[in-house]
C-alpha atoms as a PDB file:
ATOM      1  CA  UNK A   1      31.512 -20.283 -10.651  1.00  0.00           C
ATOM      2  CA  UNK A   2      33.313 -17.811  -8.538  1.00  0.00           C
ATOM      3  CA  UNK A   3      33.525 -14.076 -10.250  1.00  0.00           C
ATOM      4  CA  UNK A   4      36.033 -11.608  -9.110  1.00  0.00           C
ATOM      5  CA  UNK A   5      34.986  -8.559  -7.810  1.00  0.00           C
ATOM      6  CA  UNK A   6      37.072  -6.142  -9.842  1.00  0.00           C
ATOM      7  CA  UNK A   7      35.534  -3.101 -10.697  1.00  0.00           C
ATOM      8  CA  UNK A   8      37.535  -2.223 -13.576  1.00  0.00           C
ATOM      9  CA  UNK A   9      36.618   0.612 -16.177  1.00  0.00           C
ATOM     10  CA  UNK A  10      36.245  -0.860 -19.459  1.00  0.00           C
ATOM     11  CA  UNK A  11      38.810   0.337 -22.111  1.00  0.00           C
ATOM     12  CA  UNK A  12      39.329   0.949 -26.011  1.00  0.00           C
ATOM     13  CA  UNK A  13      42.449  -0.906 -27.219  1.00  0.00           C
ATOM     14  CA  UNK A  14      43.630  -0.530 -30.690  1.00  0.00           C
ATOM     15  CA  UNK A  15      45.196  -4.188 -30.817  1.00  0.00           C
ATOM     16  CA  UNK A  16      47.251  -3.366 -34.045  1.00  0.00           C
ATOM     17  CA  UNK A  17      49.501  -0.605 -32.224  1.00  0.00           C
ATOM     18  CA  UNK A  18      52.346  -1.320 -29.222  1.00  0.00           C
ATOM     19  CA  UNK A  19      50.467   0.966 -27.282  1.00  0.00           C
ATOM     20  CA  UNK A  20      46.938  -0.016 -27.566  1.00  0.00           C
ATOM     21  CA  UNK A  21      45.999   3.648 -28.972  1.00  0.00           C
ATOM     22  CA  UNK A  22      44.616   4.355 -32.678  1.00  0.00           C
ATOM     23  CA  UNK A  23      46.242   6.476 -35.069  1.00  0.00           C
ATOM     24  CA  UNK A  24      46.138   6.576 -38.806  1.00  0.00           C
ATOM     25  CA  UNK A  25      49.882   5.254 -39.126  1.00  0.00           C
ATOM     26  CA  UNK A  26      49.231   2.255 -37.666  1.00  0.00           C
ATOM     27  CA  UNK A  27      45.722   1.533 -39.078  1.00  0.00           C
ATOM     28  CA  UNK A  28      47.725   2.327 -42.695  1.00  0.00           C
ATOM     29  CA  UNK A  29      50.273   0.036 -41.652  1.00  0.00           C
ATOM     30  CA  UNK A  30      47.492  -3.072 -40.756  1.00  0.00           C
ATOM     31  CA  UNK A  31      46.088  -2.272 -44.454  1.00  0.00           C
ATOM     32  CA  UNK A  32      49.182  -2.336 -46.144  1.00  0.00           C
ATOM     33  CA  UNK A  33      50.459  -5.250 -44.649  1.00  0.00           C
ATOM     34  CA  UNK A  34      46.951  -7.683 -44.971  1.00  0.00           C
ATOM     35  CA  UNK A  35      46.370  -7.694 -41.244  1.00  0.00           C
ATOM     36  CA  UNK A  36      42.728  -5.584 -41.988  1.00  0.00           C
ATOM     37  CA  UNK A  37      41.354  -7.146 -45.041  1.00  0.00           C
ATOM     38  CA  UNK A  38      40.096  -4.198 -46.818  1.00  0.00           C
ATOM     39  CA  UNK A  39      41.589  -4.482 -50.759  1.00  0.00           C
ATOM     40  CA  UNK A  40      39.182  -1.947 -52.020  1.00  0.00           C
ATOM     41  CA  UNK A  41      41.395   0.397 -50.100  1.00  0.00           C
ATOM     42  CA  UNK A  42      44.776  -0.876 -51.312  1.00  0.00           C
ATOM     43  CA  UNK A  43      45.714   0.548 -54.485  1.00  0.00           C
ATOM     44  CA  UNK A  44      48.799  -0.690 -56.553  1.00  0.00           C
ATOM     45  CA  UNK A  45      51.404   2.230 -56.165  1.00  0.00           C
ATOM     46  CA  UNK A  46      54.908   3.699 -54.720  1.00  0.00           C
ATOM     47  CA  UNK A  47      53.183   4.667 -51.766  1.00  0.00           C
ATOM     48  CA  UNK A  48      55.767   3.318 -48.690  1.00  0.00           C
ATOM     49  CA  UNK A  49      58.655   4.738 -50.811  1.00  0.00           C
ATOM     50  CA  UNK A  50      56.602   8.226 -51.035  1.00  0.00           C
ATOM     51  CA  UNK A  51      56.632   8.171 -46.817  1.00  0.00           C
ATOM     52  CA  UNK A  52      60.301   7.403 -46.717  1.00  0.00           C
ATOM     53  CA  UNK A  53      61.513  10.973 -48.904  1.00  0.00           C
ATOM     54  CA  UNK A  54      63.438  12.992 -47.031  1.00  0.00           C
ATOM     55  CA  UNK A  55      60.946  15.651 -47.752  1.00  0.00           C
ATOM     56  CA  UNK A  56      58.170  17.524 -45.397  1.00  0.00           C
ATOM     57  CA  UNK A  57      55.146  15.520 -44.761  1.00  0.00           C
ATOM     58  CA  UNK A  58      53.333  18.765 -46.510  1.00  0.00           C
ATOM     59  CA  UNK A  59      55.509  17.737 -49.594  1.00  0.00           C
ATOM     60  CA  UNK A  60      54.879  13.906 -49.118  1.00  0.00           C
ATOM     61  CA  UNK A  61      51.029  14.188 -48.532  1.00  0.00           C
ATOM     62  CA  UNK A  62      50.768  16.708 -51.364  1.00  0.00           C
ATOM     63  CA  UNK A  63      52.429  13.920 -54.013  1.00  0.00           C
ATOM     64  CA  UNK A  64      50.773  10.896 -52.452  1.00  0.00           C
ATOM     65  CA  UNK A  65      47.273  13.088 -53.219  1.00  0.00           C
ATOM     66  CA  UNK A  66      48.421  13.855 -56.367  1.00  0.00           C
ATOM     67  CA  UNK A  67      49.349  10.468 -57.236  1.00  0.00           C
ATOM     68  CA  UNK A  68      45.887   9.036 -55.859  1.00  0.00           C
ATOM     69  CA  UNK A  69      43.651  11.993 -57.896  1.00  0.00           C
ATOM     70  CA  UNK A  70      42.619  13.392 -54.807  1.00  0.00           C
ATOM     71  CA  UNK A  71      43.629  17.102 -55.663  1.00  0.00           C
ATOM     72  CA  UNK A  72      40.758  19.310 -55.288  1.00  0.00           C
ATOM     73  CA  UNK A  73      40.426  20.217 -59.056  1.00  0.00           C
ATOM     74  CA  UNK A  74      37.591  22.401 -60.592  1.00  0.00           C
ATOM     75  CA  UNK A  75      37.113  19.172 -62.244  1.00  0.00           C
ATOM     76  CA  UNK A  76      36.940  17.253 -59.395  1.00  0.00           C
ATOM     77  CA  UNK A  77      34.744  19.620 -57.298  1.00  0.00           C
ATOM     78  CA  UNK A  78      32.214  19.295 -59.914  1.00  0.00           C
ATOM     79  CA  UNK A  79      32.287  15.691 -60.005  1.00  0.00           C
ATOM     80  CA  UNK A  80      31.490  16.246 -56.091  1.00  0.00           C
ATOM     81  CA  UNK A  81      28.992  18.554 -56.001  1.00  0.00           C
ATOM     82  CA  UNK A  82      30.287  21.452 -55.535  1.00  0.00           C
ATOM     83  CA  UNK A  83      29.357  24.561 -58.004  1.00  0.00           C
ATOM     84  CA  UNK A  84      32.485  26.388 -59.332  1.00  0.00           C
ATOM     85  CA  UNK A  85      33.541  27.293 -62.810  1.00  0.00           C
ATOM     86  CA  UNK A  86      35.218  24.420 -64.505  1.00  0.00           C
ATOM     87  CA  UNK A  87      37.580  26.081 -66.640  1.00  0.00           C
ATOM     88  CA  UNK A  88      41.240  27.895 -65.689  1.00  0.00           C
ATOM     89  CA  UNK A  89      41.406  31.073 -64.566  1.00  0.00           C
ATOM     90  CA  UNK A  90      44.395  31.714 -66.533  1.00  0.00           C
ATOM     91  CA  UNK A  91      43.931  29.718 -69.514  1.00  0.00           C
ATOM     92  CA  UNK A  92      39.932  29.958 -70.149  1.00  0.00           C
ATOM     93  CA  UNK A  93      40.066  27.221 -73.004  1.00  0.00           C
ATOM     94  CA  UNK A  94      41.428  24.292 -70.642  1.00  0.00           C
ATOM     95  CA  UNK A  95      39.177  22.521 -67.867  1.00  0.00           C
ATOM     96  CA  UNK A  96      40.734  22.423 -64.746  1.00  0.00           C
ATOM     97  CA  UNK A  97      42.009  19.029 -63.929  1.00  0.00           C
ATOM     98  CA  UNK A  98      45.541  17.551 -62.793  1.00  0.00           C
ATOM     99  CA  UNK A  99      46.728  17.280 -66.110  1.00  0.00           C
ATOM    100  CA  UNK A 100      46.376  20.598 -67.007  1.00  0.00           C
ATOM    101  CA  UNK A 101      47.804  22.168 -63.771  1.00  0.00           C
ATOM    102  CA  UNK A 102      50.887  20.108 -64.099  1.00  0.00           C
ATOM    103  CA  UNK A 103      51.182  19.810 -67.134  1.00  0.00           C
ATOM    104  CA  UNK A 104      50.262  22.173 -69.751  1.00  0.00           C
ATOM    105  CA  UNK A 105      51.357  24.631 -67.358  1.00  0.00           C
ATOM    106  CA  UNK A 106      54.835  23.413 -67.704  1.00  0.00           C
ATOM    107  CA  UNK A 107      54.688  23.134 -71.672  1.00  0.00           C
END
């Protein structure tokens, strides 16, 4: 059998983008739409219509976060590891959590 004698550097391609190249968009996008099979990472939500607000991605990444329970909570930070106080600072009686900051602080 004949090989070619090609001396060809071997590349990455990310076959689930146009261009060949990862990014976190399109790997989302694979997920989402059952090309990766990976339903421990798909959870039932708003989540496309959350990218689509005319909003700042600092604004849409906040909610979707928010939305998810991935706020960085006194609460939370415990939970993790991480040694903080886990009450308020302004309201001593109340642990932290995302109920509280959003809220009881409104109440």
């Amino acid at each position: 059998m004949p090989l070619f004698n090609i001396h060809a550097e071997d590349e990455l391609i990310w076959r689930y983008n146009n261009n060949g190249s990862y990014n976190i968009k399109s790997f989302y996008h694979a997920i989402m739409n059952n090309i990766i099979d990976n339903d421990h990472l798909k959870v039932p939500g708003p989540w496309m219509t959350i990218w689509k607000l005319k909003k700042s991605p600092k604004r849409k990444h906040f909610v979707w976060r928010f939305l998810r329970g991935y706020l960085p909570t006194r609460k939370r930070l415990i939970k993790h590891g991480i040694e903080c106080p886990t009450h308020c600072p302004f309201f001593s009686t109340n642990i932290e959590n995302d109920w509280h900051l959003f809220v009881l602080y409104v109440v």
